[in-house]
Protein backbone atom coordinates (compact mmCIF):
# COMPACT_ATOMS: atom_id res chain seq x y z
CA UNK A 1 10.76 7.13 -97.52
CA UNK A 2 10.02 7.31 -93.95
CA UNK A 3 8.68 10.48 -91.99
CA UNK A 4 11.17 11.66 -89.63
CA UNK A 5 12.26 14.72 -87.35
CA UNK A 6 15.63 16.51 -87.20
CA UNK A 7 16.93 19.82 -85.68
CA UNK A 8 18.17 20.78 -89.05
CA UNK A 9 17.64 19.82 -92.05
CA UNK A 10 20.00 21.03 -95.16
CA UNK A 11 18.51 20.66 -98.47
CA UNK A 12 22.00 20.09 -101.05
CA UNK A 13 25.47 19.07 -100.44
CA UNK A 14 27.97 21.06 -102.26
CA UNK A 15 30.06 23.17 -100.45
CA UNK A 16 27.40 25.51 -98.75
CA UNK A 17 25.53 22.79 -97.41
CA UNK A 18 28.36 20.83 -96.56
CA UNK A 19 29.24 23.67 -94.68
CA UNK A 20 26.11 24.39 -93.49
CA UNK A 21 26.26 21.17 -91.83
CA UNK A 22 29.58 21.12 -90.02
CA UNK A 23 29.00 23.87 -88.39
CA UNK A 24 25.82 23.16 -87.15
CA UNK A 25 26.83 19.41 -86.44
CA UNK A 26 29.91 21.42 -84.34
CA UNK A 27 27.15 23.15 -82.70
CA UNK A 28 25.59 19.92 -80.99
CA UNK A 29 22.56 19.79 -83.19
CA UNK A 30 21.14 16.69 -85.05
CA UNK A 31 21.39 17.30 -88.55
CA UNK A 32 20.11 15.32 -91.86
CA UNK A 33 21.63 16.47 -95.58
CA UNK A 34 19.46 15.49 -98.40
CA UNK A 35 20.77 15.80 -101.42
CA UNK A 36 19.58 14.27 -105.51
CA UNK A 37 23.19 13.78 -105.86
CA UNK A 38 24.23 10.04 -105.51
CA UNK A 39 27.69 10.56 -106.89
CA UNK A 40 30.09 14.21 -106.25
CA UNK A 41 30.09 15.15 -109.59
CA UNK A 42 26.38 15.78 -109.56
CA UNK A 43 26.59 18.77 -107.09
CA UNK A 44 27.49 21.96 -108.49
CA UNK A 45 31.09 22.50 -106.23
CA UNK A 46 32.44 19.55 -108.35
CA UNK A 47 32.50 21.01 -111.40
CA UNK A 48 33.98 24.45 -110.37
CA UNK A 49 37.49 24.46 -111.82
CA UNK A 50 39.43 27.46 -111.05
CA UNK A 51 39.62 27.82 -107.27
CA UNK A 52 38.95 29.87 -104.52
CA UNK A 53 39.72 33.93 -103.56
CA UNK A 54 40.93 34.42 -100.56
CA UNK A 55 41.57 38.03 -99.29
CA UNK A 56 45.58 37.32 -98.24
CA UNK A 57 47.16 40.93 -97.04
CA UNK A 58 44.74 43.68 -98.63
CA UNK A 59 41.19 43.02 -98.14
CA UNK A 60 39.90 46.12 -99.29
CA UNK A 61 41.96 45.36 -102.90
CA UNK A 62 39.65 42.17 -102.66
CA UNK A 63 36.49 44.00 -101.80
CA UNK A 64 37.10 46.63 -104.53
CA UNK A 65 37.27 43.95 -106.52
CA UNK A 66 33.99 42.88 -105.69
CA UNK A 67 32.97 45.99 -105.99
CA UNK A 68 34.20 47.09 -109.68
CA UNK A 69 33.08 43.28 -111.05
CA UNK A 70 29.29 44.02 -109.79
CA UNK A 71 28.90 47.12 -111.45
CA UNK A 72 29.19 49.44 -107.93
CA UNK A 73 25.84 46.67 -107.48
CA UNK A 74 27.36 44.62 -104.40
CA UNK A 75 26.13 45.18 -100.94
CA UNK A 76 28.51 47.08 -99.09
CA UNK A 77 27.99 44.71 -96.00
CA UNK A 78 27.93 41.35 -97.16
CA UNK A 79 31.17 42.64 -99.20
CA UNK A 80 32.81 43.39 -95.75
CA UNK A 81 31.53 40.32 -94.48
CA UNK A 82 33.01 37.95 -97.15
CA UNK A 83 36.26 39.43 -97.21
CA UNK A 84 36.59 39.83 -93.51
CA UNK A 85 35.89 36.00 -93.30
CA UNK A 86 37.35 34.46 -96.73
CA UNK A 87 41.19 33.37 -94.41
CA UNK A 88 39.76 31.71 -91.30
CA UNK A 89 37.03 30.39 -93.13
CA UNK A 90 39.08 28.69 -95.44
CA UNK A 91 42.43 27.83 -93.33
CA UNK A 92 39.65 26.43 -90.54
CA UNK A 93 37.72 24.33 -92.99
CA UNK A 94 39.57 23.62 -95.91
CA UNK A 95 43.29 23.73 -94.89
CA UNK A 96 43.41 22.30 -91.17
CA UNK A 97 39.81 19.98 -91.29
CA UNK A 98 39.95 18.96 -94.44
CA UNK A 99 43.94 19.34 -95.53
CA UNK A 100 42.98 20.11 -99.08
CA UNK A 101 46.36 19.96 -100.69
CA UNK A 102 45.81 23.36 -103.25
CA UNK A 103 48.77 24.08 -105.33
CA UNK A 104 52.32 25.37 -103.94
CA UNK A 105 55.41 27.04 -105.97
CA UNK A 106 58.07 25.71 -102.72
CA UNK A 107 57.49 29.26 -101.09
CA UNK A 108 53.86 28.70 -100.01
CA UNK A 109 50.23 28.07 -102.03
CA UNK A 110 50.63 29.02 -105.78
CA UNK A 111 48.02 32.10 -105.74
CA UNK A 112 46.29 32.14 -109.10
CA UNK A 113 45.29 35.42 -111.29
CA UNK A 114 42.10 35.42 -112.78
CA UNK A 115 39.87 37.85 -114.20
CA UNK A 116 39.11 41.76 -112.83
CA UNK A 117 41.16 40.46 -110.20
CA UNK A 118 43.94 43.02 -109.31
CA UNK A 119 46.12 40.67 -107.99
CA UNK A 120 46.45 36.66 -107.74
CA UNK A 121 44.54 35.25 -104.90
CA UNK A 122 43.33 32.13 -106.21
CA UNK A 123 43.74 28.91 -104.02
CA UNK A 124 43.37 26.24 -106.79
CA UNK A 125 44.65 22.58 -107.41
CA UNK A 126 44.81 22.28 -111.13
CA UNK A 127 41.62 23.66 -112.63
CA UNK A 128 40.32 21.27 -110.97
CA UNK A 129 39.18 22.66 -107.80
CA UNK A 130 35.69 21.77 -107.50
CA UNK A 131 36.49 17.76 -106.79
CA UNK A 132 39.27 18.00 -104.42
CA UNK A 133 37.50 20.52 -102.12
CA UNK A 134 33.90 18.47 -102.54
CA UNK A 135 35.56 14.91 -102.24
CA UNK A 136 36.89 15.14 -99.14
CA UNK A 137 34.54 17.18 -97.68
CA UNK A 138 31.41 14.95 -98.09
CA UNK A 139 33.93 12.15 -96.91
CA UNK A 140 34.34 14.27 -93.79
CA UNK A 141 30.77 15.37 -92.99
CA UNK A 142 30.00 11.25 -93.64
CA UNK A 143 32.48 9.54 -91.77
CA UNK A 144 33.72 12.20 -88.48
CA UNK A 145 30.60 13.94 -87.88
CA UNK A 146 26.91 12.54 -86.86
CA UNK A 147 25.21 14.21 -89.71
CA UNK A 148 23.19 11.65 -91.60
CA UNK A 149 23.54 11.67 -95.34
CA UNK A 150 20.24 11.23 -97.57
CA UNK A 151 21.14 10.48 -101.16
CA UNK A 152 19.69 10.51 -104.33
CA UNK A 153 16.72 12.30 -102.53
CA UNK A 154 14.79 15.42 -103.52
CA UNK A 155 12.96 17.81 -101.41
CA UNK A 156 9.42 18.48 -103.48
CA UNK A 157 7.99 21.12 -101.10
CA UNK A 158 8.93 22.78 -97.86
CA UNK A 159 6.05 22.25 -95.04
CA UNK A 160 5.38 26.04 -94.18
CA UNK A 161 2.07 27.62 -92.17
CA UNK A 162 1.47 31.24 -91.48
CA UNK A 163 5.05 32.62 -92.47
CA UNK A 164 7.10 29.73 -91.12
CA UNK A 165 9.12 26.75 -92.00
CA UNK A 166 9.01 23.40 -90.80
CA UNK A 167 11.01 21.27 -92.35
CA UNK A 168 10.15 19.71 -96.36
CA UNK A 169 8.83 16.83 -98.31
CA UNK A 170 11.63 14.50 -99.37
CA UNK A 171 11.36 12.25 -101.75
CA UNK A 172 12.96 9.00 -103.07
CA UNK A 173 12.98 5.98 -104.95
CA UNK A 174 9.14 7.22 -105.76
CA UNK A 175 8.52 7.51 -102.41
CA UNK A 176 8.11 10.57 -100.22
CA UNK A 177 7.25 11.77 -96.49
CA UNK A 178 7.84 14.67 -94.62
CA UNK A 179 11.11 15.59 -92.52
CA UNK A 180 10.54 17.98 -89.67
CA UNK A 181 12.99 20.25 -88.35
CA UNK A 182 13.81 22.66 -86.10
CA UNK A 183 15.50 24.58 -89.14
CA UNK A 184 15.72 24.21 -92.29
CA UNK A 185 18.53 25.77 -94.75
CA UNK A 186 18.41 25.47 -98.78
CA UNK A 187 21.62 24.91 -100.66
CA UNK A 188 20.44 23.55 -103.57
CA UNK A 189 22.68 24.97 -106.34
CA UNK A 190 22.22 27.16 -109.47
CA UNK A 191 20.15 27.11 -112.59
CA UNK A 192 21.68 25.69 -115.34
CA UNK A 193 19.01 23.35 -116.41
CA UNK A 194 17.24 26.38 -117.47
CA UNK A 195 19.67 26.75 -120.52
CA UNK A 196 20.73 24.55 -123.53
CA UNK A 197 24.16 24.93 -122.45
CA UNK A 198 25.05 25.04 -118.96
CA UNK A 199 28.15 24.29 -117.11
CA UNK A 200 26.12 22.97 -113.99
CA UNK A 201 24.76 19.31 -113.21
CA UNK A 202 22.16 18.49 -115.31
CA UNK A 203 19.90 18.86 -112.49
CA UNK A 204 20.54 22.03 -111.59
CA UNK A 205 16.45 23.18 -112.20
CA UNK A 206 16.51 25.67 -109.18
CA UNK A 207 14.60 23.71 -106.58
CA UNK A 208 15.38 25.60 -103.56
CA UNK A 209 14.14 28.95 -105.02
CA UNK A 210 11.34 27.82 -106.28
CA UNK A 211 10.22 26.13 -103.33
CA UNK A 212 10.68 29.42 -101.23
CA UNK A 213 9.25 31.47 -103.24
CA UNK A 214 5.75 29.20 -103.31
CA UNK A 215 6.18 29.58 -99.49
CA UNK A 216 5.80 33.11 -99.79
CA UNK A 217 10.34 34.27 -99.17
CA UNK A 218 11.59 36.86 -101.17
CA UNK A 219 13.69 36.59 -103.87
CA UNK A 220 16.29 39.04 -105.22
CA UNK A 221 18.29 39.78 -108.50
CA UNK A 222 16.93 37.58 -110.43
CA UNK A 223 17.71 38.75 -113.51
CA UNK A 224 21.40 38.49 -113.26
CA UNK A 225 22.35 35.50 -114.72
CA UNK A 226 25.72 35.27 -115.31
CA UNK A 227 27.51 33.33 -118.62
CA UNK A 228 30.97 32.23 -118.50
CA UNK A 229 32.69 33.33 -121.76
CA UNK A 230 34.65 30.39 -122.55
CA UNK A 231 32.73 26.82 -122.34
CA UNK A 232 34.62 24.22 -124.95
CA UNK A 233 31.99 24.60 -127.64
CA UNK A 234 31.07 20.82 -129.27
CA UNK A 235 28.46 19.24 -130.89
CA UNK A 236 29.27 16.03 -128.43
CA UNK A 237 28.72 18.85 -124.99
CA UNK A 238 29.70 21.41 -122.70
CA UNK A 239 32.77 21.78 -120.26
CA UNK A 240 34.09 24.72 -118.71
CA UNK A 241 37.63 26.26 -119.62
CA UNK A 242 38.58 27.72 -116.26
CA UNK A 243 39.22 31.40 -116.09
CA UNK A 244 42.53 30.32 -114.30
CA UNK A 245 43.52 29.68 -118.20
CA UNK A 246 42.85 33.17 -119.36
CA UNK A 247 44.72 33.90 -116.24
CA UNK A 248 47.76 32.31 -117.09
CA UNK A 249 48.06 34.02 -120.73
CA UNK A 250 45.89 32.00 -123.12
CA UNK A 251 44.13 34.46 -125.71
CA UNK A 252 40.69 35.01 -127.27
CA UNK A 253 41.13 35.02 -131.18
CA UNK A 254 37.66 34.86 -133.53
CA UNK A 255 37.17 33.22 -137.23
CA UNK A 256 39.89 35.13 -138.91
CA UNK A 257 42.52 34.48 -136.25
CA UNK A 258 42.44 37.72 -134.98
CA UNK A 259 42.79 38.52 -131.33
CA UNK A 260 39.81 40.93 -130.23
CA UNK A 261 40.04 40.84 -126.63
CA UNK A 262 41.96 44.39 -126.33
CA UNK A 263 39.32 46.01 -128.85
CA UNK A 264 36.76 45.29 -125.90
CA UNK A 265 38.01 46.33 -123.02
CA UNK A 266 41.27 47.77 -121.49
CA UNK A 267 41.84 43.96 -119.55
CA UNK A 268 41.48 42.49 -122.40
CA UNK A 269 40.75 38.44 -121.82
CA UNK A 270 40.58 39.52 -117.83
CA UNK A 271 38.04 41.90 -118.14
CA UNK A 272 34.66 40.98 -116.32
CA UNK A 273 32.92 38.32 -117.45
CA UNK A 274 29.95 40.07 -118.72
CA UNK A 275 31.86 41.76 -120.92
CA UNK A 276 33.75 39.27 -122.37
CA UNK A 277 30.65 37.25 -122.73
CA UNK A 278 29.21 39.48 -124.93
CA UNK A 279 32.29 39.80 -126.81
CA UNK A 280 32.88 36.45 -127.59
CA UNK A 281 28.80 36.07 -128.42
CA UNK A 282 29.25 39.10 -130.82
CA UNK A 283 32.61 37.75 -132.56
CA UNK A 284 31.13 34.48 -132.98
CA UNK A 285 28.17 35.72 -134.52
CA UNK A 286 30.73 37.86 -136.97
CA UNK A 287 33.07 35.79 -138.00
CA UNK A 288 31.93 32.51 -137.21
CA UNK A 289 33.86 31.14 -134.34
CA UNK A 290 36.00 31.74 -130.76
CA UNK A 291 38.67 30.15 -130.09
CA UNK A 292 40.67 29.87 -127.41
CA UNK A 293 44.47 29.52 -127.94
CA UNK A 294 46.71 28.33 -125.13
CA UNK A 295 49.75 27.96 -127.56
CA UNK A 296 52.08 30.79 -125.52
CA UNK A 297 51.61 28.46 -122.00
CA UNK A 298 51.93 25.17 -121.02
CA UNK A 299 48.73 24.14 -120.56
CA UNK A 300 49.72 20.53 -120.43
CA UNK A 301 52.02 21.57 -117.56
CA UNK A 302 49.96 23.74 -115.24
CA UNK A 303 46.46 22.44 -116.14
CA UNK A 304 46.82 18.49 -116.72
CA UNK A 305 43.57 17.45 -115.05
CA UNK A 306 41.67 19.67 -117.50
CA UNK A 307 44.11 18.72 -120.55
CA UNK A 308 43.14 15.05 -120.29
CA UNK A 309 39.47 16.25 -120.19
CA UNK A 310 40.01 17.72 -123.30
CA UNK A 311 42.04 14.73 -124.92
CA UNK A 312 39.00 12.30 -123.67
CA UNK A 313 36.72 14.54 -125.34
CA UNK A 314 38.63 15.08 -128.84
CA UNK A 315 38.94 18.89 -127.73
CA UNK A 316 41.87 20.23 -130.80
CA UNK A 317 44.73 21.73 -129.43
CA UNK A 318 45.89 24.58 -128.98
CA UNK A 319 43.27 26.15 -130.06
CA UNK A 320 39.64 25.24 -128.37
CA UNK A 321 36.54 25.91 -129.78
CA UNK A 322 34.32 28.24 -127.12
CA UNK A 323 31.27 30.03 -126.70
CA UNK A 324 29.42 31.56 -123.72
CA UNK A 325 27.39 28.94 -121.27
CA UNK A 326 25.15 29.75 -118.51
CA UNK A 327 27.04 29.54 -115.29
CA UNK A 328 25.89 30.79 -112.05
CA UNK A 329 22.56 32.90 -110.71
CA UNK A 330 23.57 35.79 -108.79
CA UNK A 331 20.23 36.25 -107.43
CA UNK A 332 18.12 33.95 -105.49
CA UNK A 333 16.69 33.58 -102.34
CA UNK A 334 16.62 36.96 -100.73
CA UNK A 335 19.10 36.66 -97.38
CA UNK A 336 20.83 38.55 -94.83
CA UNK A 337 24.13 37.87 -93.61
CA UNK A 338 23.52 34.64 -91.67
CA UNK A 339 21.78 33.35 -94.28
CA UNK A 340 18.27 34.26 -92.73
CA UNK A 341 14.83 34.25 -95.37
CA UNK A 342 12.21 36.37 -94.93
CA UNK A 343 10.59 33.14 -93.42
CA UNK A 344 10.89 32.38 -89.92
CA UNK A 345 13.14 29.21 -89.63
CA UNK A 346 14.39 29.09 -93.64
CA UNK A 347 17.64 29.78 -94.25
CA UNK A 348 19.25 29.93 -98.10
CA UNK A 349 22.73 29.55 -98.75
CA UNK A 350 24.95 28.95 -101.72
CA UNK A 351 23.95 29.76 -105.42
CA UNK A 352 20.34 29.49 -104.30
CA UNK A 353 20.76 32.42 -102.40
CA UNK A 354 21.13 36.23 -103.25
CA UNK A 355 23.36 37.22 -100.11
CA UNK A 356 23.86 40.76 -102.30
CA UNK A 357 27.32 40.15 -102.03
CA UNK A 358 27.73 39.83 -105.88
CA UNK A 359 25.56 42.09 -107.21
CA UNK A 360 24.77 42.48 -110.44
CA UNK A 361 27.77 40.51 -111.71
CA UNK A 362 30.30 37.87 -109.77
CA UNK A 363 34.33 38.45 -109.37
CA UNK A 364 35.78 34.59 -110.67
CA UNK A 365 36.33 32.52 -108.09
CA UNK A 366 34.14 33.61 -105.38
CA UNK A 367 31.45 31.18 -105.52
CA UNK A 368 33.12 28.41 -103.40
CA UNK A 369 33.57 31.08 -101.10
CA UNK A 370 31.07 32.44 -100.57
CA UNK A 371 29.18 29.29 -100.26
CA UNK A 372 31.75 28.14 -97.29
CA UNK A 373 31.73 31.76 -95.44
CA UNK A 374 27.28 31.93 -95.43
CA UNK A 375 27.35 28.20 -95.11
CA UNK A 376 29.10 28.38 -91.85
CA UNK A 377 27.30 31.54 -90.93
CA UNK A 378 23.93 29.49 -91.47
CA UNK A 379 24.78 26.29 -89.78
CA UNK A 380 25.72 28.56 -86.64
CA UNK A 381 22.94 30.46 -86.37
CA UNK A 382 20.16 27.54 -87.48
CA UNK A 383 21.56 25.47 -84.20
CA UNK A 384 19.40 25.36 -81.43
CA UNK A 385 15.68 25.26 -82.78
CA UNK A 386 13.37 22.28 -81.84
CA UNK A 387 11.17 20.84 -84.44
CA UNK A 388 7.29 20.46 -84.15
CA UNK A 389 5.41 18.32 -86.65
CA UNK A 390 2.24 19.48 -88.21
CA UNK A 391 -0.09 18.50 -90.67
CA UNK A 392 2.20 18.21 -93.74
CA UNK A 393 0.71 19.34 -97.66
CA UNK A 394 -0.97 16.60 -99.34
CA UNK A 395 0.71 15.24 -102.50
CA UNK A 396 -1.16 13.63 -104.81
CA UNK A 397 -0.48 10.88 -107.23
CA UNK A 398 -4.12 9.64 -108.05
CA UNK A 399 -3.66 10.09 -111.85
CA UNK A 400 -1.64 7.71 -114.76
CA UNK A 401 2.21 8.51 -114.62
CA UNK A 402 2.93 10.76 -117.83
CA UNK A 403 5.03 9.55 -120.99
CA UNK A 404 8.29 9.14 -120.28
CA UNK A 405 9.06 11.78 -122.99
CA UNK A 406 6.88 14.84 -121.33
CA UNK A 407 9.11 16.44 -119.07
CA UNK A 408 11.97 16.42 -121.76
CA UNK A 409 9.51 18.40 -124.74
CA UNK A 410 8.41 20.84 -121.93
CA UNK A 411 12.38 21.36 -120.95
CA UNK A 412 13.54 21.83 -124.39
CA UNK A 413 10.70 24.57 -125.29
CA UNK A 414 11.60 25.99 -121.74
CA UNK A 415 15.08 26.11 -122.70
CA UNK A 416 14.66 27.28 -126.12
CA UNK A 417 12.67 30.48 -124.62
CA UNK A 418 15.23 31.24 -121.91
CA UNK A 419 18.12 31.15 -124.37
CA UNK A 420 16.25 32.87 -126.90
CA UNK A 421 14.47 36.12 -125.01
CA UNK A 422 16.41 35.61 -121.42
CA UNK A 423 20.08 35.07 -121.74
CA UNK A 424 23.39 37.03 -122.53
CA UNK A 425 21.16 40.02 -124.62
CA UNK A 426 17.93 40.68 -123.92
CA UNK A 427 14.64 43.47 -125.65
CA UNK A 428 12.12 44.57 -123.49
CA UNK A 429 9.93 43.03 -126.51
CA UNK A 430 11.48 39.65 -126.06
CA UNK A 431 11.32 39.50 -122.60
CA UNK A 432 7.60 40.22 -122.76
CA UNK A 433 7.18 37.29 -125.05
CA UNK A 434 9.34 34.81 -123.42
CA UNK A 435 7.28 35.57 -120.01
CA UNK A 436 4.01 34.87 -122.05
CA UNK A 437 5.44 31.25 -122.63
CA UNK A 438 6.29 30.56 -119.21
CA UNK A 439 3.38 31.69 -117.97
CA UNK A 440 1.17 29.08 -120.23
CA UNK A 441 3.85 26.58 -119.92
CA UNK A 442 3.75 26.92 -115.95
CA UNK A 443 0.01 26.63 -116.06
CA UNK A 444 0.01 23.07 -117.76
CA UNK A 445 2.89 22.35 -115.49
CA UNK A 446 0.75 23.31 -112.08
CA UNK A 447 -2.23 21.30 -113.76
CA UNK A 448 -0.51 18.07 -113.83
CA UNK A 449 1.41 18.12 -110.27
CA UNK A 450 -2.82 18.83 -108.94
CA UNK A 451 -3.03 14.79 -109.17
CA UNK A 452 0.80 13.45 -109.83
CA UNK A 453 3.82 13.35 -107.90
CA UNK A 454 7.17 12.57 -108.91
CA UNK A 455 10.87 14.00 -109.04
CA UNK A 456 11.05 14.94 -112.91
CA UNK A 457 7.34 16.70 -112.57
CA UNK A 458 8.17 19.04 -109.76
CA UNK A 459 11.69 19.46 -111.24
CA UNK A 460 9.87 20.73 -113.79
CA UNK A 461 7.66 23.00 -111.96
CA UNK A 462 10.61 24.56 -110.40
CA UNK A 463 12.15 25.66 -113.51
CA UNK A 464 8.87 26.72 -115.10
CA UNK A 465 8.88 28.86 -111.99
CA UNK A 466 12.07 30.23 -111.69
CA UNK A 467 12.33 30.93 -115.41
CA UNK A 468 9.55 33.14 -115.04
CA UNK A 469 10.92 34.87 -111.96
CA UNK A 470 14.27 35.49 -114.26
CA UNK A 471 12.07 36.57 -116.95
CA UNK A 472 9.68 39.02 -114.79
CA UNK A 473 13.00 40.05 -113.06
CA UNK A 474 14.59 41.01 -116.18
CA UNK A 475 11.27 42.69 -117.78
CA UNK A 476 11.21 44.99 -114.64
CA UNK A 477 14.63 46.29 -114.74
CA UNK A 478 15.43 48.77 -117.68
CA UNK A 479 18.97 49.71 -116.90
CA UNK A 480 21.51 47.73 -118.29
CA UNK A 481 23.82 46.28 -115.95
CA UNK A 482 26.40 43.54 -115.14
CA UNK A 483 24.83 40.43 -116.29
CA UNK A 484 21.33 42.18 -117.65
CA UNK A 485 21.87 43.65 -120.71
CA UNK A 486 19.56 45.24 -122.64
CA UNK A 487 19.48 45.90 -126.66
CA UNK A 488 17.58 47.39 -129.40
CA UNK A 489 17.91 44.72 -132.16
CA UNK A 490 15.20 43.44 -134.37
CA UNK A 491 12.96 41.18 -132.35
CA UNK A 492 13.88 37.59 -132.11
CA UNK A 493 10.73 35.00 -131.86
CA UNK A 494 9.73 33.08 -129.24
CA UNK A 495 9.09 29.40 -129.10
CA UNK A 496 6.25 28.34 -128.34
């Protein structure tokens, strides 16, 4: 890994930092992506299925929409500012750079419904979104622009002194050195590492959060951790079922075939996912299973791409086995609306970062977007700043690697905690426990990365860290709310 300087540097390479930078590749500066992804599917943007909002002819239907989903939680401003933005953003990047083909009907695009949506709005292709924005975007930002393109490398820790940011620590192939920029801008994804069952990459441990926040940023919201309601349910893995599917008229029926959906809320299956989260947690608990039955659409017809995924993976039809998964972090990285830290020269954008437009609960199908709109914001506004090298933190790796097997025993009692004490319900009791474990857990984590340095370790370290910024987050807050809910049931233990 060789030490180098850049005027930005974008940590992550799904759609935010693809975004991120184009525009600040458009804006003359030199620009390096590192990203631990070495193939697309590995980012977080290519496994989003159902599409992408766009505000068409009434944007303050889309920001009440925003609005109602978060609880009345979402910042008024970055509301007005993703909504105001969602159409040029989207026809300049997606439609006329990268000529995404999303779905038609022979009069125009094929808007999709999905839920607490009051009208469809969805750009989609299949339920397959994710890939055919990411593809041909990283393609793009590769092959037409000058930005250079650091795979399968991880940033450990960003070089910082006296409340600003100088670039980070990159590492790969066991290697690592610093890279010094003028700016530097996180987009490292969500969280889903965190929990048994996720539907992000696998290595989704929250790097980018918990590398600002040992740099001294603020972070936000933490404690709203949003679960989609219907992940196919296996003992062989995890896969999302796009809300587009709900959208189109499958139903929610539990262990005695019975649909339950309308006994939860007046939307029934497009009510917000919170609620339907907990409904389909609760059911499954009562009766035994979810499913979900697509037998009243043609699922083969409208969502092929995701049909074969279900074939390849033995999925039954019509009816397929869900349950709630973690799914996207609507905290993060505390930013304003250019994607500015509370650091001089860090910017945060993407599911690392809490932009506030979300609140305490997500509309469907906003994530791509807003990750596009602040990515573009960012990669403006980071432009223009030279980079200055100075003495870079000292990694050690004096002492014998670890067993191959440590980081994976101190993820699954990680894990077991957060889906235990910190995930769809939560008791002020359990979240005092679970933040007890992390605590000791983080300790032996820190101890170790004193005198060793590799990827897995500080991994590692970063979910220890952010798990315990969920967990303090979530401890803190005694109001029930979008994704934080709070119960009074008999307390569950923790693992230890």
């Amino acid at each position: 890994m060789k030490r180098q300087t850049t005027d930005v540097l974008v940590v992550g390479a799904g759609i935010a930092g693809l975004a991120a930078a184009l525009e600040a590749d458009r804006q003359g500066a030199d620009v390096v992506v590192a990203t631990k992804a070495e193939r697309p599917d590995e980012a977080s943007t290519w496994w989003a299925q159902g599409g992408i909002a766009v505000t068409r002819d009434d944007p303050e239907q889309f920001a009440r929409d925003i609005r109602d989903a978060s609880a009345g939680t979402a910042d008024e401003h970055a509301v007005e500012t993703l909504v105001t933005e969602a159409d040029d953003a989207v026809q300049d990047v997606l439609v006329e750079t990268l000529d995404v083909e999303f779905d038609t009907n022979g009069e125009g695009f094929d808007y999709g419904q999905e839920a607490a949506h009051d009208e469809p709005r969805i750009l989609h292709v299949d339920a397959a979104t994710g890939k055919h924005v990411h593809v041909p975007f990283l393609n793009y930002v590769a092959d037409e622009t000058d930005v250079e393109i650091l795979e399968d490398t991880a940033a450990l820790e960003l070089v910082r002194h006296e409340g600003r940011v100088y670039g980070a620590v990159l590492e790969s192939d066991g290697e690592w050195a610093p890279t010094f920029a003028g700016s530097t801008i996180l987009a490292t994804g969500g969280i889903g590492a965190l929990y048994p069952r996720s539907t992000n990459p696998a290595d989704a441990t929250g790097d980018g959060i918990a590398m600002a926040a040992l740099a001294g940023a603020d972070v936000a919201d933490m404690e709203y951790v949003q679960f989609h309601p219907t992940a196919y349910h296996g003992d062989d893995g995890t896969f999302l079922i796009s809300e587009a599917v709900r959208g189109e008229g499958a139903v929610l029926r539990n262990g005695a075939g019975e649909r339950f959906m309308p006994d939860y809320h007046e939307d029934a299956e497009l009510a917000p996912r919170d609620v339907v989260a907990r409904a389909v947690k609760t059911e499954r608990e009562g009766t035994g299973e979810v499913v979900l039955d697509v037998s009243d659409i043609d699922f083969e017809g409208t969502f092929p791409d995701l049909a074969e995924k279900c074939r390849d993976n033995g999925v039954p039809l019509p009816e397929i086995p869900v349950a709630p998964a973690e799914h996207f972090l609507c905290g993060g990285v505390d930013v304003d609306d250019r994607g500015r830290a509370s650091l001089d020269r860090l910017w945060a954008v993407g599911e690392c970062a809490r932009t506030g437009v979300h609140g305490a609960n997500r509309l469907a199908s906003t994530s791509l977007l807003e990750g596009l709109v602040w990515g573009l914001r960012a990669g403006e506004d980071a432009a223009g700043n030279d980079s200055e090298e100075i003495e870079p933190p000292e990694l050690l790796d004096r002492d014998p690697a670890l067993p191959d097997n440590f980081a994976r025993e101190k993820f699954h009692r990680l894990r077991r905690v957060m889906d235990e004490q910190v995930g769809i319900e939560r008791t002020p009791d359990g979240l005092g426990r679970a933040q007890a474990v992390l605590r000791r857990l983080k300790g032996e984590v820190d101890a170790y990365v004193r005198t060793r340095t590799s990827r897995s370790l500080y991994e590692l370290r970063s979910a220890a860290i952010v798990s315990l910024l969920v967990a303090r987050a979530a401890a803190e807050n005694d109001e029930s709310v979008g994704c934080h809910y709070l119960v009074d049931e008999a307390e569950t233990p923790a693992a230890d």
